[in-house]
Every structure is written in C-alpha cells, then in structure tokens.
N, C-alpha and C. Protein backbone atom coordinates (compact mmCIF):
# COMPACT_ATOMS: atom_id res chain seq x y z
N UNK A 1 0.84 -1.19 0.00
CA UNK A 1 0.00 0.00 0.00
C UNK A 1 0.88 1.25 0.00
N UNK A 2 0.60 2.11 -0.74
CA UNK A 2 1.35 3.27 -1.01
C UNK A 2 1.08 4.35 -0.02
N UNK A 3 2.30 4.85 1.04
CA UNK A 3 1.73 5.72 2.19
C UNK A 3 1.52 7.24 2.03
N UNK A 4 0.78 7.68 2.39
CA UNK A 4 0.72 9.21 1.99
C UNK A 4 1.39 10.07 2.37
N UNK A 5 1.71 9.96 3.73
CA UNK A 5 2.91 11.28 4.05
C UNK A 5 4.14 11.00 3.09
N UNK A 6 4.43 9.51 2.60
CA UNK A 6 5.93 9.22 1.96
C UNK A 6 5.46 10.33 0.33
N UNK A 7 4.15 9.85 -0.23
CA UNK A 7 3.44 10.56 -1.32
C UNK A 7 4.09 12.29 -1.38
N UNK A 8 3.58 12.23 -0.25
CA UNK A 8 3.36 14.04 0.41
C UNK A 8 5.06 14.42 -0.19
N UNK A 9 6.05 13.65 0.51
CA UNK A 9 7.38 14.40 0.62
C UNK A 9 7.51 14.09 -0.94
N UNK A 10 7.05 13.49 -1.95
CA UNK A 10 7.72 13.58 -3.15
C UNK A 10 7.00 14.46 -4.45
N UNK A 11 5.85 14.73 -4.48
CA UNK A 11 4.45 15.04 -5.09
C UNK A 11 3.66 16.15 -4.56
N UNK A 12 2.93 16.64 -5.56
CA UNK A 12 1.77 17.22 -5.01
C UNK A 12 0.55 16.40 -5.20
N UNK A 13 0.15 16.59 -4.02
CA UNK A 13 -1.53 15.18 -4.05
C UNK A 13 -2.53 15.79 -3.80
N UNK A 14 -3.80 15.81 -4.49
CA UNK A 14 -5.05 15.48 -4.98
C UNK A 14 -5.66 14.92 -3.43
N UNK A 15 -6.52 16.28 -2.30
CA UNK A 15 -6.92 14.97 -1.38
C UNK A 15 -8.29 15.41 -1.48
N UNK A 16 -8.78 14.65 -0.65
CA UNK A 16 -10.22 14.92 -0.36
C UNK A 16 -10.68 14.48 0.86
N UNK A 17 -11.40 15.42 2.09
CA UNK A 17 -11.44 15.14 3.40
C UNK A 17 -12.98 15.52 3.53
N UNK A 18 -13.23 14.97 5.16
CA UNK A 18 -14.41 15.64 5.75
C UNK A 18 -14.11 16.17 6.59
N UNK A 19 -13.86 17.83 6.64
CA UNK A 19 -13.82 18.35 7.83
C UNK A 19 -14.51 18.42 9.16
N UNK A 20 -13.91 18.60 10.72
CA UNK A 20 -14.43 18.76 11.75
C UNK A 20 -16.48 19.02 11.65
N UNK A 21 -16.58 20.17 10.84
CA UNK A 21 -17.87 20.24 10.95
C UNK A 21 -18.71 19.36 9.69
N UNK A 22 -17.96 18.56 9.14
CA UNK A 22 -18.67 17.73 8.28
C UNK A 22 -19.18 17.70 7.35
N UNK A 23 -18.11 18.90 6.40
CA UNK A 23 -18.31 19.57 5.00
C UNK A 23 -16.93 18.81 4.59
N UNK A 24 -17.26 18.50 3.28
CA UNK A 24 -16.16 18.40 2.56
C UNK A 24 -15.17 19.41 2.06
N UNK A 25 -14.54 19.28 1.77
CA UNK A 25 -12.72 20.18 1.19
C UNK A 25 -12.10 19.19 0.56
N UNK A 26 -11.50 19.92 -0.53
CA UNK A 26 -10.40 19.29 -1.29
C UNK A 26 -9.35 20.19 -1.44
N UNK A 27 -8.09 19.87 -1.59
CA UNK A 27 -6.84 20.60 -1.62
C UNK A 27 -6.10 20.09 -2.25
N UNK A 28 -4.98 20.55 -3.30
CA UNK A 28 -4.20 20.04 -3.97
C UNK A 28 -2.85 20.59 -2.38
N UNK A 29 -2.02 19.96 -2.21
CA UNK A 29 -1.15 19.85 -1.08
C UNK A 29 0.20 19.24 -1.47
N UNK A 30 1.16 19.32 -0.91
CA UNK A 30 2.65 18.92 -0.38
C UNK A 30 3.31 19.18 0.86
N UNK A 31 4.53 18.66 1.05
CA UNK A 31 5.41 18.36 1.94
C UNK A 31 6.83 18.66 0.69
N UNK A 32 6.72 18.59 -0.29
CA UNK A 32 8.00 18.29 -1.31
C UNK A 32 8.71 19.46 -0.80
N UNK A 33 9.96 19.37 -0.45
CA UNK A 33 10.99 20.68 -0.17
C UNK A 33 11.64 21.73 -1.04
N UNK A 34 11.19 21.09 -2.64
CA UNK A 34 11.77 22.24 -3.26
C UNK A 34 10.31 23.10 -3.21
N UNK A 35 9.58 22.42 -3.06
CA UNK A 35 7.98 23.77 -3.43
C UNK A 35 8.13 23.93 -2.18
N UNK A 36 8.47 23.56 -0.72
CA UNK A 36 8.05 24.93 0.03
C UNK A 36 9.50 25.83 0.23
N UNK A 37 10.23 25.12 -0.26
CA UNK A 37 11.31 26.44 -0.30
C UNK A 37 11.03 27.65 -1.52
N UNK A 38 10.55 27.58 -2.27
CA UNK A 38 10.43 28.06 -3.33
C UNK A 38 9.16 29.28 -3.21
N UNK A 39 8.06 28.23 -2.06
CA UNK A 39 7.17 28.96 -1.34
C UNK A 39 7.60 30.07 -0.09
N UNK A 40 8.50 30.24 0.43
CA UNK A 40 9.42 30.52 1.61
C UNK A 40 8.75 29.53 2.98
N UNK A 41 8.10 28.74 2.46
CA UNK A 41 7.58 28.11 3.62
C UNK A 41 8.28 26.92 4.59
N UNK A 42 9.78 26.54 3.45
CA UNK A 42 10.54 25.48 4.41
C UNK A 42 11.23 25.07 5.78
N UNK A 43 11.24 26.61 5.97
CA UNK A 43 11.88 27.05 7.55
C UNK A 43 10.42 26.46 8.62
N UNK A 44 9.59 26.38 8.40
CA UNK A 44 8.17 26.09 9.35
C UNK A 44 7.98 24.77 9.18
N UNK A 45 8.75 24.21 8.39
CA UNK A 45 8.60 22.45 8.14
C UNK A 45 9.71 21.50 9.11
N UNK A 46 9.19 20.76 9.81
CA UNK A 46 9.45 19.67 10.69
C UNK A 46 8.91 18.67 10.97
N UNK A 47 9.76 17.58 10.77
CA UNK A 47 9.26 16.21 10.77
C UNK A 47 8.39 15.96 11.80
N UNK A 48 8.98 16.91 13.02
CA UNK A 48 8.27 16.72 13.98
C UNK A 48 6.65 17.22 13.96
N UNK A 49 5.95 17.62 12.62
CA UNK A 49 4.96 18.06 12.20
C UNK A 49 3.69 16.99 12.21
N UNK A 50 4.73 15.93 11.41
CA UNK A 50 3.80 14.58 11.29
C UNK A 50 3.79 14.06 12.38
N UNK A 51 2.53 13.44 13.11
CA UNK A 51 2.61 12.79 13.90
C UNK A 51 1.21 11.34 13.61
N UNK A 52 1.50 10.70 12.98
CA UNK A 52 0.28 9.79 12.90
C UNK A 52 -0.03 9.19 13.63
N UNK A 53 0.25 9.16 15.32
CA UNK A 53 -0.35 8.41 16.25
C UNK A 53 -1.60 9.80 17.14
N UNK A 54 -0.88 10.94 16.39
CA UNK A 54 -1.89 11.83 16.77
C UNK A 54 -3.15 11.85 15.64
N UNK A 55 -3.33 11.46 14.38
CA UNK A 55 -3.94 11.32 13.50
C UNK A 55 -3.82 12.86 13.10
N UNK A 56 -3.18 13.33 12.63
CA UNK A 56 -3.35 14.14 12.37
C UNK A 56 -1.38 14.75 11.03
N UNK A 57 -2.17 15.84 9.59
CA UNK A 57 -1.21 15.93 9.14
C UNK A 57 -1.33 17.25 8.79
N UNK A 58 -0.11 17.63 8.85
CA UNK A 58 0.44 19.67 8.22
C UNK A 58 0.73 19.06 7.11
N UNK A 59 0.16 19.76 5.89
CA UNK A 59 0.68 20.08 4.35
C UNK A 59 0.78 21.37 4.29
N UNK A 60 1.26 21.85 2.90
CA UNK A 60 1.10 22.62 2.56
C UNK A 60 0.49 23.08 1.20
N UNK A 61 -0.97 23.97 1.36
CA UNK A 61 -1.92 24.11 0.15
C UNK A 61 -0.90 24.57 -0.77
N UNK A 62 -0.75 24.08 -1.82
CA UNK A 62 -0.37 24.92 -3.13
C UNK A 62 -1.12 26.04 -3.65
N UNK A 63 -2.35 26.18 -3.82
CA UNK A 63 -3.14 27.00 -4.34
C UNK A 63 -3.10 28.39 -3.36
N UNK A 64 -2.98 28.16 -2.21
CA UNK A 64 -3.20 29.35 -0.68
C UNK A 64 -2.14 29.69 -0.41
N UNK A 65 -0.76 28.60 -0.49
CA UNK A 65 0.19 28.81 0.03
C UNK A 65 0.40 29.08 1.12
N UNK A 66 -0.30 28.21 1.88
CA UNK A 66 -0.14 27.82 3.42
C UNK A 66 -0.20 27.11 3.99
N UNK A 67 0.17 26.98 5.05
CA UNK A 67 -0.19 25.74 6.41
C UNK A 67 -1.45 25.24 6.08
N UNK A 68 -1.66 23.60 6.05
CA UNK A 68 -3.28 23.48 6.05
C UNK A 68 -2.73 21.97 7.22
N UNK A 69 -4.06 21.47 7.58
CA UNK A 69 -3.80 20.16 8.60
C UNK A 69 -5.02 19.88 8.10
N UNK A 70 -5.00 17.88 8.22
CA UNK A 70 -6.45 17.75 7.59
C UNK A 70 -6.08 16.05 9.17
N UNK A 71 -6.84 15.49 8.79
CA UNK A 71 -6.98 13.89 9.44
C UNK A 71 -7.33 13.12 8.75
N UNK A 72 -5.81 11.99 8.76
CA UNK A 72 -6.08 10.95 7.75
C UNK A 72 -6.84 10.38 7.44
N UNK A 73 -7.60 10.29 8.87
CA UNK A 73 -8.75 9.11 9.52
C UNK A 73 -9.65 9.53 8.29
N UNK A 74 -10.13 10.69 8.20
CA UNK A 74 -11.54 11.67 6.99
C UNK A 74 -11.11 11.76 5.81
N UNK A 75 -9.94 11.06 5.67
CA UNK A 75 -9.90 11.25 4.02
C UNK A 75 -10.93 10.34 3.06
N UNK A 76 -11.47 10.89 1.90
CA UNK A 76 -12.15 10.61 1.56
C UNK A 76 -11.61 9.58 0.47
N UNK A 77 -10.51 10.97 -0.19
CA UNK A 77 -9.92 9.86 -1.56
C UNK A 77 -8.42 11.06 -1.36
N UNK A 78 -7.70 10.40 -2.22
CA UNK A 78 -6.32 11.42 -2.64
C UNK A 78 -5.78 10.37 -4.42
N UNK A 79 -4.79 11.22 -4.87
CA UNK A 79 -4.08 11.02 -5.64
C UNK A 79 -2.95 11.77 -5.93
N UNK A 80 -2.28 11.38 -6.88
CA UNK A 80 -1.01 12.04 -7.27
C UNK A 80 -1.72 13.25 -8.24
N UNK A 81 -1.00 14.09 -8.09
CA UNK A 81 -1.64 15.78 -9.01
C UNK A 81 -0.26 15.34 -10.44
N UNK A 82 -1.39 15.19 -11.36
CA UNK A 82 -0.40 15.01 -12.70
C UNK A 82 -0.62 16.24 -13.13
C-alpha cells in the first residue's frame, strides 16, 4: 500500500477530506521541499509536524500557500496531481 505522508514528501496530491464540521474540502497539497522552499515556507517544516499516532497531518496548500492540517482518519480519496 502506497503511504501518503511518503506521497506528500515527493508530489503534489489530490486529497479529499471531511472536515471537523462535516463539510467536505479538497486541496491540492505537499510536503516536497523544493515547493516549500520556493514557497518561503521550508523554515516552518518539521518532521516533527507529522505525527500519525496523533492522527493528524500539516501540508502545505499549493493554491493558498499555506499551512493546512487535515486527518487521515476523513480522508475521503487522494491522488497524485499530474
């Protein structure tokens, strides 16, 4: 099975969640280090970000260009952004 945070650090991915109040969102997202350096956003990135025993993950929106956190647990669907 192909893991998503490993996805995250190489790609931009295609997700789709149910947020806290139980609306859907979709976000095209990364972790890849040349887009958030490129974003100035790499200095705010730490492994120590991911934590999947907390269920919970920091990307970063491509489209907003910011911090976003979603929960794996609510994902609906994802893919690779061709």
């Amino acid at each position: 099975m192909v893991n998503l945070h490993e996805t995250l650090l190489n790609h931009v991915v295609n997700i789709r969640f149910t947020k806290a109040d139980g609306t859907e969102r979709a976000m095209k997202c990364t972790l890849k280090k040349e887009l958030l350096e490129t974003a100035g956003l790499l200095e705010d990135y730490t492994e120590s970000k991911y934590d999947a025993s907390k269920d919970i993950e920091h990307v970063v929106d491509v489209e907003l260009g910011e911090w976003r956190s979603f929960k794996p647990s609510r994902l609906i669907e994802w893919n690779i952004y061709a």
